[in-house]
Protein backbone atom coordinates (compact mmCIF):
# COMPACT_ATOMS: atom_id res chain seq x y z
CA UNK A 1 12.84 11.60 2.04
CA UNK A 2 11.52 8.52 0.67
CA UNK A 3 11.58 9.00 -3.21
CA UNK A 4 14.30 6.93 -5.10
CA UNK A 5 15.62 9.84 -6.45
CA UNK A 6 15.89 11.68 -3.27
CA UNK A 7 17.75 8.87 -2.12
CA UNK A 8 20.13 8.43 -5.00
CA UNK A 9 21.42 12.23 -4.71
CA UNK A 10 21.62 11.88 -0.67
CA UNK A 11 25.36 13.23 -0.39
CA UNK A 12 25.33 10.85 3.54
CA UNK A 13 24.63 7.75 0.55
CA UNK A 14 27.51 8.66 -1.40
CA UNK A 15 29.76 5.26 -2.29
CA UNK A 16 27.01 3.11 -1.45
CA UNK A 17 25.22 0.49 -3.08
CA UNK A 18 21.71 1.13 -3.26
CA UNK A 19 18.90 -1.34 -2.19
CA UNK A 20 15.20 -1.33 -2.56
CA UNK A 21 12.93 -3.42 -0.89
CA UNK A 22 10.07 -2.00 -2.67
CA UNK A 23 9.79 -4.61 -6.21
CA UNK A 24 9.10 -2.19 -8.68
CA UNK A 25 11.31 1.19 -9.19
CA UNK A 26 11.26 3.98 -11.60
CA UNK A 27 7.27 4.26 -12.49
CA UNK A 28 7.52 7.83 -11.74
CA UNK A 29 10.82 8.71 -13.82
CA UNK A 30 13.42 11.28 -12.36
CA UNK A 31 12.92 15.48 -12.76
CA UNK A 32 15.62 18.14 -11.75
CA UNK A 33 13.50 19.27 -8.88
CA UNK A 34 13.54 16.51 -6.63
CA UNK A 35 17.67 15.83 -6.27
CA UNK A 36 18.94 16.63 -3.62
CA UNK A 37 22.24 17.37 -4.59
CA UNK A 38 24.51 17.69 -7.43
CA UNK A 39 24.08 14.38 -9.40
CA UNK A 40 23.42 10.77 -7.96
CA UNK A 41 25.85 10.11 -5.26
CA UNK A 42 25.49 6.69 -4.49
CA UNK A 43 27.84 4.14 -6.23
CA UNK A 44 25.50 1.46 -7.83
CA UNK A 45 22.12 0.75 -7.26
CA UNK A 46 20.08 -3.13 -6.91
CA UNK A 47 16.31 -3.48 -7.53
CA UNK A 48 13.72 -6.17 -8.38
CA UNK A 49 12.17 -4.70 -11.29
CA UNK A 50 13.45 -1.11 -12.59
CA UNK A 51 10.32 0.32 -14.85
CA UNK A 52 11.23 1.93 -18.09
CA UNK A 53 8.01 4.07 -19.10
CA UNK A 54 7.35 6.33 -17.07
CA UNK A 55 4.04 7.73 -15.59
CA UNK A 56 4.34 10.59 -14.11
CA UNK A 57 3.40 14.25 -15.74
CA UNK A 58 6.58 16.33 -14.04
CA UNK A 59 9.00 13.29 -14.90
CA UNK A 60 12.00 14.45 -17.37
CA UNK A 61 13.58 11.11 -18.22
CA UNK A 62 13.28 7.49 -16.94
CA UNK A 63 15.17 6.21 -14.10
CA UNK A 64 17.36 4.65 -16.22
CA UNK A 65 17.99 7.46 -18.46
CA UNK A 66 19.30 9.39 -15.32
CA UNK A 67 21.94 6.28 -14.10
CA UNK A 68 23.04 6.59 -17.29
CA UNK A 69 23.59 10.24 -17.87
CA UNK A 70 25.20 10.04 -14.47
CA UNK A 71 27.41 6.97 -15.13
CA UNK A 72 25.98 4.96 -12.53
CA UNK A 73 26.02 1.08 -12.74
CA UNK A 74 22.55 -1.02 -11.79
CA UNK A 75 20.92 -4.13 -11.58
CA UNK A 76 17.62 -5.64 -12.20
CA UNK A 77 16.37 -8.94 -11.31
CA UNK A 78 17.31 -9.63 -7.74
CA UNK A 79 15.54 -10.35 -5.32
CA UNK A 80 16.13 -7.39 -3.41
CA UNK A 81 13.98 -8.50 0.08
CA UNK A 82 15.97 -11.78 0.35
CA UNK A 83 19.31 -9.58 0.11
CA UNK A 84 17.84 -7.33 2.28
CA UNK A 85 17.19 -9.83 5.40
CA UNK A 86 21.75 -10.73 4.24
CA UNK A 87 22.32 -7.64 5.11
CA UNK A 88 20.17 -7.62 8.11
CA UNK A 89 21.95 -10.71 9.32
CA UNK A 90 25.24 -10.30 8.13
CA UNK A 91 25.72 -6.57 8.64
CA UNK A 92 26.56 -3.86 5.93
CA UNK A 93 29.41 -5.29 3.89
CA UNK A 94 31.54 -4.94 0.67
CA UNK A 95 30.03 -5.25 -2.25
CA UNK A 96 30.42 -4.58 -6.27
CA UNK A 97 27.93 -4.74 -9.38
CA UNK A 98 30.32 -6.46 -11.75
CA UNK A 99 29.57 -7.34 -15.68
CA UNK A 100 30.01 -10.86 -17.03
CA UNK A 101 30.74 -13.77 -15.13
CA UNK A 102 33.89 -13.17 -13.28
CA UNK A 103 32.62 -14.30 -10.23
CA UNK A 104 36.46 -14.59 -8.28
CA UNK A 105 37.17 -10.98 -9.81
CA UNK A 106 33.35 -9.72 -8.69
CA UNK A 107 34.51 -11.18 -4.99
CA UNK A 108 38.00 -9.64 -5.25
CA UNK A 109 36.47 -6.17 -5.64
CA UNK A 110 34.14 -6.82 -2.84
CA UNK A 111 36.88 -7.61 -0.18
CA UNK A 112 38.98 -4.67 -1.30
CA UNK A 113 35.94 -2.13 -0.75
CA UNK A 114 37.05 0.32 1.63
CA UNK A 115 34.18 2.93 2.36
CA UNK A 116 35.77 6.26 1.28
């Protein structure tokens, strides 16, 4: 497996928040074919640059189409290799993809992750 979308629906992901290295996600859109499982099963997912048309001929709907239709949060805009080398250092660790600017609430959430 090494398709985003085969990684979203990966039931041993499931609570996770997703990270790509990779800078630009989506170009290829999401199809029924390639999950595998029932719905996304991770619990958020980070990228660099999510694309929004899609360019491939068996594609269904955009990535983003699909994390919504699945009520999954995401993020755009981060410099996903710099949190990547965090994690390296730092170990796996709580985390949560928060909206506004609530930064003590966004840290809150984070220390009271438990992986379930």
């Amino acid at each position: 497996m090494t398709g985003y979308q085969e990684l979203l629906t990966d039931p041993n992901l499931k609570g996770q928040i997703l990270t790509f290295t990779y800078p630009h996600i989506g170009n290829t859109g999401v199809n029924d074919e390639d999950a595998q499982s029932e719905g996304v099963q991770v619990a958020g997912l980070v990228v660099r640059d999510c694309a929004f048309k899609v360019s491939n001929f068996r594609a269904t709907r955009s990535l983003p189409e699909y994390l919504r239709e699945q009520g999954v949060v995401a993020i755009a805009g981060v410099d996903t290799r710099k949190l990547t080398r965090i994690i390296r250092d730092k170990g796996a660790q709580g985390a949560c993809i928060l909206v506004g600017d609530d930064a003590e609430r966004a840290v809150q959430l984070a220390r009271e992750f438990t992986k379930k």
